[in-house]
Protein backbone atom coordinates (compact mmCIF):
# COMPACT_ATOMS: atom_id res chain seq x y z
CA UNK A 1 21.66 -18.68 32.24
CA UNK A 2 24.42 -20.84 32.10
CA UNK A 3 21.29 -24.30 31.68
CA UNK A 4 20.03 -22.48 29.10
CA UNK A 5 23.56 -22.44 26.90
CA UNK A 6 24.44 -25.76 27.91
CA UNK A 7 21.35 -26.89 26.40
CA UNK A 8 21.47 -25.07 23.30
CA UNK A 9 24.99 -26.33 22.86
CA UNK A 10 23.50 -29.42 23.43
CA UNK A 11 21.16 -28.93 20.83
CA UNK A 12 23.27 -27.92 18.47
CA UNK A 13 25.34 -30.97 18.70
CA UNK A 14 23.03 -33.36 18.12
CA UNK A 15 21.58 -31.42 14.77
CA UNK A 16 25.03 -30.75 13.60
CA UNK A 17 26.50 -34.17 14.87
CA UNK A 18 30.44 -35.02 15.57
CA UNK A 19 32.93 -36.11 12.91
CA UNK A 20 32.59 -40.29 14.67
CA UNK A 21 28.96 -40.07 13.47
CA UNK A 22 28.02 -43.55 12.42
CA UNK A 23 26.30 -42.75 8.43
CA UNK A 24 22.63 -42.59 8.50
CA UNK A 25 19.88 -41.37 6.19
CA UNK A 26 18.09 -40.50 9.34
CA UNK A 27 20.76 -39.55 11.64
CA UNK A 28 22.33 -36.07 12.33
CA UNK A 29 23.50 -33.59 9.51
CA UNK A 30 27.06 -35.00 9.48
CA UNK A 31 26.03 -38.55 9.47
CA UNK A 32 23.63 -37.69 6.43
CA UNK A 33 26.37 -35.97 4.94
CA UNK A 34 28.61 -39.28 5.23
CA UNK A 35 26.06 -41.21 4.14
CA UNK A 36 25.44 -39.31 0.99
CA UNK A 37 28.94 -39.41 0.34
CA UNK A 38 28.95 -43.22 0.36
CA UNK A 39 26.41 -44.06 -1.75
CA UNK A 40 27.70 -44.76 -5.81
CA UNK A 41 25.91 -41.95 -7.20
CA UNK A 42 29.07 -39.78 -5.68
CA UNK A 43 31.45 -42.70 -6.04
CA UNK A 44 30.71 -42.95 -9.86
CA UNK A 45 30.07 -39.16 -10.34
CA UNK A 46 26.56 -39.27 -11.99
CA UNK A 47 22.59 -39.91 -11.02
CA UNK A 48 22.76 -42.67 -14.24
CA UNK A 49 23.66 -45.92 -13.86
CA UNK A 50 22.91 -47.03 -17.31
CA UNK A 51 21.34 -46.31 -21.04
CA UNK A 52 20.49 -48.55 -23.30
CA UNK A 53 18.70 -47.84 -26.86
CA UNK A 54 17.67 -49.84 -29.50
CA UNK A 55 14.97 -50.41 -32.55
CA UNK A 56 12.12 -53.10 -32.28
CA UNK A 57 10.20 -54.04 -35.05
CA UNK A 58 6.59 -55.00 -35.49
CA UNK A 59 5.84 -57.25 -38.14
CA UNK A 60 3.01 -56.57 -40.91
CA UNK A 61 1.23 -59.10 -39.03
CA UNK A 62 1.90 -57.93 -35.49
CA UNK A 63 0.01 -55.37 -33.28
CA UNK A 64 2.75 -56.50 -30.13
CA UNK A 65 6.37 -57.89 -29.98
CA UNK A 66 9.24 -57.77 -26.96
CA UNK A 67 13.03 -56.54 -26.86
CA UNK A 68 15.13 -58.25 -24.63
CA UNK A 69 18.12 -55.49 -23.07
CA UNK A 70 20.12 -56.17 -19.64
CA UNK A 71 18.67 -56.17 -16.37
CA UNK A 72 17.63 -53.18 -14.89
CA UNK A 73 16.17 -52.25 -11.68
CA UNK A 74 13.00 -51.57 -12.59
CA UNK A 75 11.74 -49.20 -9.77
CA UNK A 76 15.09 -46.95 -11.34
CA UNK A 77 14.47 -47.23 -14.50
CA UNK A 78 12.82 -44.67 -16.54
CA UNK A 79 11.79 -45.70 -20.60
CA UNK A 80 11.57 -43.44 -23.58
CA UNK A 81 9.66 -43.60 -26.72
CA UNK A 82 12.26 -42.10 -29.26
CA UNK A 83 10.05 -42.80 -32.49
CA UNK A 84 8.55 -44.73 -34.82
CA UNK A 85 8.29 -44.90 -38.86
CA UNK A 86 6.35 -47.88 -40.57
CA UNK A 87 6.78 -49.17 -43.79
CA UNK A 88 8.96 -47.81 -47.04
CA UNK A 89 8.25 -44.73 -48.64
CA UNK A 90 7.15 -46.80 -51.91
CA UNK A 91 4.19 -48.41 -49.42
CA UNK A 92 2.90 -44.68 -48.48
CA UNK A 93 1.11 -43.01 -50.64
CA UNK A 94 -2.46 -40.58 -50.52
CA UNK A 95 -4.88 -43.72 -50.55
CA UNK A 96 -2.16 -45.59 -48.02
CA UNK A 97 -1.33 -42.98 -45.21
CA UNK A 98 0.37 -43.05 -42.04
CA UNK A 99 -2.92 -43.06 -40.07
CA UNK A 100 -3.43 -46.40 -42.09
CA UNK A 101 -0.16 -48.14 -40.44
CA UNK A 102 -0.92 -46.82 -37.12
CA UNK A 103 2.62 -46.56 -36.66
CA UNK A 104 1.79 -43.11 -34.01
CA UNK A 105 0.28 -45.42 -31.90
CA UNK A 106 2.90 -47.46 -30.13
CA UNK A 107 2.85 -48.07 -26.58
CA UNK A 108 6.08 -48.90 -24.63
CA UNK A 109 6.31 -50.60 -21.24
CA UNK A 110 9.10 -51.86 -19.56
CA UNK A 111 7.58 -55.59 -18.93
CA UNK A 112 10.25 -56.75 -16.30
CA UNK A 113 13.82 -56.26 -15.74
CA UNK A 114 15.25 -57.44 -19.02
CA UNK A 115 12.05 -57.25 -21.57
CA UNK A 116 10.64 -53.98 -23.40
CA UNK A 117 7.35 -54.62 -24.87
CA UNK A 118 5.82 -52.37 -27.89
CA UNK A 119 2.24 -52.88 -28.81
CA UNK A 120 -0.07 -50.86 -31.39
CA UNK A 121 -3.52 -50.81 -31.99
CA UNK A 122 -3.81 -52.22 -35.27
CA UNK A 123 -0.87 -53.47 -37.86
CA UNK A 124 -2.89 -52.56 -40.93
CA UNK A 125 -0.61 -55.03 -42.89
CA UNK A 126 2.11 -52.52 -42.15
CA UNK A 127 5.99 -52.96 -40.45
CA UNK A 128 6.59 -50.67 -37.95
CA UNK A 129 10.03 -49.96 -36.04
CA UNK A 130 10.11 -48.77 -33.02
CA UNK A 131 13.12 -46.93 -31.44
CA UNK A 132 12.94 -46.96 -27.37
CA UNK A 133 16.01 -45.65 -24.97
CA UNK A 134 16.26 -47.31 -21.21
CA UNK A 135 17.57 -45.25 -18.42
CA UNK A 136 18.99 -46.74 -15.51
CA UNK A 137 19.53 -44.67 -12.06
CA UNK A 138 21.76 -45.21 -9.33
């Protein structure tokens, strides 16, 4: 009886782990727990890093165009569409539509780590600006 404790105890400690624990992603449940505690989404109290937002405009004569922003890490970094609106309200009218400026169909894409590039399908001799936001995690 008394192997059978011993070895649990045994067990026990090495799931648990002692306070000396070296940190580890991999290691025992304390020396996760100390390496959790050391990386800087605890140190700086929040999972983002970074935003950044911003407008980029597409020419009447452009169907693509870049934004430069700061570096990011790209394989942390998530990109939003936030909108789009083409032209003045004096260019729009029954004959002229939306559809016509093809303003609804932007595509973002985060290029690399400083460049945000917008493209559209057609320009339809129409500005369009586009509004993006950049999200940066720890």
């Amino acid at each position: 009886m008394f192997g059978i404790m011993e070895a649990l105890l045994s067990f026990i400690r090495r799931q648990v782990g002692l306070r000396t624990d070296a940190a580890s992603a991999t290691g025992s449940a304390n020396a996760k727990l100390n390496f959790i505690a050391g990386q800087d989404i605890v140190e700086n109290g929040s999972a983002i890093k970074s935003i950044q937002r911003g407008t980029l405009v597409l020419s009447s004569s452009q169907t693509s165009n870049t934004a430069t922003i700061s570096a990011v890490n790209t394989a942390k970094t998530m990109l939003n569409f936030l909108g789009a609106s083409a032209g003045s309200s004096a260019e729009i009218s029954p004959t002229n539509n939306y559809a016509q400026t093809s303003h609804h169909f932007v595509r973002l894409a985060l290029t690399n780590s400083t460049t945000i590039t917008a493209t559209r399908v057609s320009h339809h001799d129409r500005e369009a600006t586009v509004s993006y936001e950049v999200i940066e995690y720890w």
